[in-house]
N, C-alpha and C. Protein backbone atom coordinates (compact mmCIF):
# COMPACT_ATOMS: atom_id res chain seq x y z
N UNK A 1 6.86 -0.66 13.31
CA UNK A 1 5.88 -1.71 13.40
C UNK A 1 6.18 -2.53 14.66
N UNK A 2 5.30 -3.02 15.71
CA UNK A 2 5.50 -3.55 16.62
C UNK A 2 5.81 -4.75 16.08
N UNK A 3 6.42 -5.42 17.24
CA UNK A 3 6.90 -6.99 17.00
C UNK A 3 6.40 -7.98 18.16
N UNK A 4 5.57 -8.84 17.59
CA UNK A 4 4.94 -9.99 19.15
C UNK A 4 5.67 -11.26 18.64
N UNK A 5 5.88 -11.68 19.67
CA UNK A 5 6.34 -13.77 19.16
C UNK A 5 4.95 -14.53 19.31
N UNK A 6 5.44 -15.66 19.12
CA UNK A 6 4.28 -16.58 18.95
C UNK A 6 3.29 -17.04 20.07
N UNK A 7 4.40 -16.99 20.95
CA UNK A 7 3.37 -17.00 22.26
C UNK A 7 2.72 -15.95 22.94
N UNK A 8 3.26 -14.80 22.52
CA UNK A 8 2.24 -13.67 22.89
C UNK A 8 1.09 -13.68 22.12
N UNK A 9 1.42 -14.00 20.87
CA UNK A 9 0.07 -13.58 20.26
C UNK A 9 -0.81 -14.87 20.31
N UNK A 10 -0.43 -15.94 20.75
CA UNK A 10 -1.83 -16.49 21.23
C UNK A 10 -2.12 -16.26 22.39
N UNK A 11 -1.88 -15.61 22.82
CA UNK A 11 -2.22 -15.22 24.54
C UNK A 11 -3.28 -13.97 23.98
N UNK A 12 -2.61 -13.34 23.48
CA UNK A 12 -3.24 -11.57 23.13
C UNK A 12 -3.70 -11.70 21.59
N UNK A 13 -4.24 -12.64 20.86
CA UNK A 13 -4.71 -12.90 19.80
C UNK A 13 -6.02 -11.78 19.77
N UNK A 14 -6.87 -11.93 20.52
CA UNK A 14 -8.39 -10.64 20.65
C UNK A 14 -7.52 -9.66 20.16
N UNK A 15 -6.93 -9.28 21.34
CA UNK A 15 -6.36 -7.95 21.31
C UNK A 15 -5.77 -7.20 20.13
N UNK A 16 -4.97 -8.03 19.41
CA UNK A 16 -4.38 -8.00 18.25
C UNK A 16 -5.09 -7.73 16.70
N UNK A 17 -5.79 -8.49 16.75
CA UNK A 17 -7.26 -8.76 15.52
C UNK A 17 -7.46 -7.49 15.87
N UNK A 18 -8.17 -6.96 16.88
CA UNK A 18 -9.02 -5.89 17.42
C UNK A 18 -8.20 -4.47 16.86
N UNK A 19 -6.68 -4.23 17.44
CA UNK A 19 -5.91 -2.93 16.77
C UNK A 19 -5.75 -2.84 15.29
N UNK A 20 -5.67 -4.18 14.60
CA UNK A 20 -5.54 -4.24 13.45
C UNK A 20 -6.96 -3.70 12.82
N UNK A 21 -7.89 -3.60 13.16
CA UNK A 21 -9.23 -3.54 12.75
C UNK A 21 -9.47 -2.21 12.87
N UNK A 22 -9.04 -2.20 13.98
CA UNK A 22 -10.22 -0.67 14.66
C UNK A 22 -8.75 0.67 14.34
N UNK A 23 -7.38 0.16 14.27
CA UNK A 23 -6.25 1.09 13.73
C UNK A 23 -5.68 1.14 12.70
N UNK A 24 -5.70 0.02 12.02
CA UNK A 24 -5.05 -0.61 10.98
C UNK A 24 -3.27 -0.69 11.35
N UNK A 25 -3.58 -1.20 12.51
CA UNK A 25 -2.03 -1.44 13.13
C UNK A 25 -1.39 -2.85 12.34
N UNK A 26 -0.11 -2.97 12.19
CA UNK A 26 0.34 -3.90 11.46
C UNK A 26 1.77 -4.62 12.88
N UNK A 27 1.79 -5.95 12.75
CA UNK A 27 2.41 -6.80 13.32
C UNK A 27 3.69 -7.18 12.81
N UNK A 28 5.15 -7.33 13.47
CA UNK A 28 5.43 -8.58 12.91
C UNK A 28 5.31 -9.43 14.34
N UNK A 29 5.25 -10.91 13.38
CA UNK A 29 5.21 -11.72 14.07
C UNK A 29 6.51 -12.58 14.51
N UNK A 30 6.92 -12.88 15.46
CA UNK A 30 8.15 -13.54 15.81
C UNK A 30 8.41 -15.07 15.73
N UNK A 31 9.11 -16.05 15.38
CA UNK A 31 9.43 -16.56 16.75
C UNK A 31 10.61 -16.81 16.97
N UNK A 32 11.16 -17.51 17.96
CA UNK A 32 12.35 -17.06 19.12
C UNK A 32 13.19 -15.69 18.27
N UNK A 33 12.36 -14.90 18.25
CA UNK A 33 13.32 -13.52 17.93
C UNK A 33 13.33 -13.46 16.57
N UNK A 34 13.16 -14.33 15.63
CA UNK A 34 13.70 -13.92 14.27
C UNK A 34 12.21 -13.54 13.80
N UNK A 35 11.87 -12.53 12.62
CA UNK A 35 10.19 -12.42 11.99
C UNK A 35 10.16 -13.54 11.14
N UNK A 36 8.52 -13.95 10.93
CA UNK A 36 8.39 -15.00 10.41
C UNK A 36 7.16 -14.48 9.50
N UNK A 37 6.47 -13.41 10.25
CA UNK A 37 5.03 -13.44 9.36
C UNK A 37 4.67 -11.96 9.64
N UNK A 38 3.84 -11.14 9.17
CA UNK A 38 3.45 -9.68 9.09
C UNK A 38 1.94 -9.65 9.18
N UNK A 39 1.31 -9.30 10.17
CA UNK A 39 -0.39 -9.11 10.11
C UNK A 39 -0.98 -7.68 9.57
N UNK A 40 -1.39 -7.65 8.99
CA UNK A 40 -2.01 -6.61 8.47
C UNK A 40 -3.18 -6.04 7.88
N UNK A 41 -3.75 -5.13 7.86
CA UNK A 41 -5.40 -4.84 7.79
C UNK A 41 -5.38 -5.70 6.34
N UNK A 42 -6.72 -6.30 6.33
CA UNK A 42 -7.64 -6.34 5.23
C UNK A 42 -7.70 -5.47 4.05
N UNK A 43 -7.19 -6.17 2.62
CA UNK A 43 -8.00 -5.33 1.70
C UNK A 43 -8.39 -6.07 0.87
N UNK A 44 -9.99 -5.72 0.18
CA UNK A 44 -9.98 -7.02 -1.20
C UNK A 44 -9.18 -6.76 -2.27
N UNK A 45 -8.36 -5.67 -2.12
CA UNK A 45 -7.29 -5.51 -3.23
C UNK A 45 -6.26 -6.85 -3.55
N UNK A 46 -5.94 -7.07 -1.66
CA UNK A 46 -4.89 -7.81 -1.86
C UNK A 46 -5.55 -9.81 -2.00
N UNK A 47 -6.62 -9.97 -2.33
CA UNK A 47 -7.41 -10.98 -3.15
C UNK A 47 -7.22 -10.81 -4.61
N UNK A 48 -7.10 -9.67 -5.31
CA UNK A 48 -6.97 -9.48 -6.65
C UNK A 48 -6.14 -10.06 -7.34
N UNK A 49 -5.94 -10.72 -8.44
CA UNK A 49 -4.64 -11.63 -9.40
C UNK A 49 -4.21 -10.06 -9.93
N UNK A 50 -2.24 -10.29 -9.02
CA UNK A 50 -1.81 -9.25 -9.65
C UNK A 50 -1.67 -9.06 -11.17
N UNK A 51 -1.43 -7.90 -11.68
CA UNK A 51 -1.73 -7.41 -13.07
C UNK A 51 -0.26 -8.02 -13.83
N UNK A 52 -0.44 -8.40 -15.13
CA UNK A 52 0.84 -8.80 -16.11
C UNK A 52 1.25 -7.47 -16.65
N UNK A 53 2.87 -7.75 -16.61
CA UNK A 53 3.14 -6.29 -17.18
C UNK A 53 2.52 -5.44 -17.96
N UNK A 54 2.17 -6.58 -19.06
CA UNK A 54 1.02 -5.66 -20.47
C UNK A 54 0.00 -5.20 -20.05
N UNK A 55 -1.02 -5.47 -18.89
CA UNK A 55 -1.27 -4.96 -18.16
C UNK A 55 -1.46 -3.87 -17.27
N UNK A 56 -0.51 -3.71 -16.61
CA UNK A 56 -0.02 -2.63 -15.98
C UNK A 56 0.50 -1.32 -17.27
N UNK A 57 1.30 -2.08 -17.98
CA UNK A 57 1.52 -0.60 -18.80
C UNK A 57 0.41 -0.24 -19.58
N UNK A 58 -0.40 -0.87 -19.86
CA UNK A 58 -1.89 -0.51 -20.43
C UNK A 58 -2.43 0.35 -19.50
N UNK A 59 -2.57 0.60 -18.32
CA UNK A 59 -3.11 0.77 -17.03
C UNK A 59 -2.23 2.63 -16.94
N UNK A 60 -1.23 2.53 -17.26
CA UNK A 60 -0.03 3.23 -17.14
C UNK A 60 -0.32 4.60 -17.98
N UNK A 61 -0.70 3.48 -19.41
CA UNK A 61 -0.85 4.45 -20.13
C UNK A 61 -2.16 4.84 -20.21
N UNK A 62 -3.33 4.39 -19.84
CA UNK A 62 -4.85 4.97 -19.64
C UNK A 62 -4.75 6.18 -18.63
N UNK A 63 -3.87 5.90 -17.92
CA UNK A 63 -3.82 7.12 -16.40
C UNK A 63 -3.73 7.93 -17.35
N UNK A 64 -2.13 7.87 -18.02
CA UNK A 64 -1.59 9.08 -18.92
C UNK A 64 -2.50 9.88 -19.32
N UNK A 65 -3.42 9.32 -20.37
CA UNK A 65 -4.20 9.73 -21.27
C UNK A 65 -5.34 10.55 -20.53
N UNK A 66 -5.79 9.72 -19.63
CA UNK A 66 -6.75 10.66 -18.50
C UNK A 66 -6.43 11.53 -18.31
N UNK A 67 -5.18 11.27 -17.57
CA UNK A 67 -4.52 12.84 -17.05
C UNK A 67 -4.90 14.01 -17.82
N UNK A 68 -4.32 14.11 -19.14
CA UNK A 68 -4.03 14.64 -20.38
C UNK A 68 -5.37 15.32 -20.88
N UNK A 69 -6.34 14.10 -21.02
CA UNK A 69 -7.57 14.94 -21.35
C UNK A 69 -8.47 15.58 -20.04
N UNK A 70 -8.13 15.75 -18.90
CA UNK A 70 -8.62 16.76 -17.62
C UNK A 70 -7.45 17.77 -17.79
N UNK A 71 -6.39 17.81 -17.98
CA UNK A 71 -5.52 18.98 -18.00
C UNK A 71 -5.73 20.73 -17.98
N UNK A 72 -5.94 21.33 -17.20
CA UNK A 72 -7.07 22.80 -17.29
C UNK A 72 -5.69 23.67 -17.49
N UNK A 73 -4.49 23.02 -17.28
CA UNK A 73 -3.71 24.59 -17.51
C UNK A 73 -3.03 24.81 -18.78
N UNK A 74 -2.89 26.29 -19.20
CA UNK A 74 -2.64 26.63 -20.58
C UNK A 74 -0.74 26.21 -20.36
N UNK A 75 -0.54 25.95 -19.23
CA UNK A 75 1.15 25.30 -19.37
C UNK A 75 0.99 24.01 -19.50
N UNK A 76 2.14 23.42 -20.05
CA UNK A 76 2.28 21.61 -20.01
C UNK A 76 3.08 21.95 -19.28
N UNK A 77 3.03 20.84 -18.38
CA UNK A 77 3.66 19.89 -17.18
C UNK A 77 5.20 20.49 -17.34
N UNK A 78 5.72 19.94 -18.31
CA UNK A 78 7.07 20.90 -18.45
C UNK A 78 7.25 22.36 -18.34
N UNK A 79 6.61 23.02 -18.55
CA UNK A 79 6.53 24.55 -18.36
C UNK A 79 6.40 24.72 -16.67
N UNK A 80 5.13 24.26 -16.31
CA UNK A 80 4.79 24.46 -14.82
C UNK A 80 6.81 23.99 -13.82
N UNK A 81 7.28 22.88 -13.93
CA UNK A 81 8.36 22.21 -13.67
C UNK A 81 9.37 23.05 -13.89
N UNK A 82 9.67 23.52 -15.03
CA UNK A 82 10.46 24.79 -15.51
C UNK A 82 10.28 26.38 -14.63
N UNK A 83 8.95 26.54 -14.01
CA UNK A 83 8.71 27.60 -13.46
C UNK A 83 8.88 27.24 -11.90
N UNK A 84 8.70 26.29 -11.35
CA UNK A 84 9.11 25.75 -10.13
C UNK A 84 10.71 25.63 -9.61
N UNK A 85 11.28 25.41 -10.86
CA UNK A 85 13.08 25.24 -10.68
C UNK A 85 13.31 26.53 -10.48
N UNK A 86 12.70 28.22 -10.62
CA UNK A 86 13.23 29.03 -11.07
C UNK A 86 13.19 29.68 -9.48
């Protein structure tokens, strides 16, 4: 990840916005040498209220279950894993 200080990047602020946009290039930001801050593309993900554990393992376990009911092969997961070690 590149690294700018503070006075570069208000000098080269366009410039910066602009790679982040058009590359999804990520920054750190300096100043006198030490990082202070990280620029990075946009997502409305990262607007979202992260999830509470109960939550997440609810989430965890819906994948599971998905998974489970698309499953097309006559092996379980362990079998396939078992035939891969061999």
């Amino acid at each position: 990840m590149p690294r700018i200080g503070v006075r570069e990047l208000k000098i080269h602020v366009s410039e910066v916005v602009r790679d982040v946009r058009e590359t999804r290039a990520r920054y750190v930001v300096t100043h006198r040498g030490e990082p202070v801050a990280v620029i990075v593309p946009y997502s409305p993900r990262e607007e979202e209220e992260p999830l509470t554990h109960e939550q997440a393992w609810d989430r965890f376990w819906e994948t599971g279950e998905a998974a489970g009911r698309a499953w097309k092969s006559p092996l379980t997961a362990v079998e396939i894993l078992d035939e891969m070690r061999r």
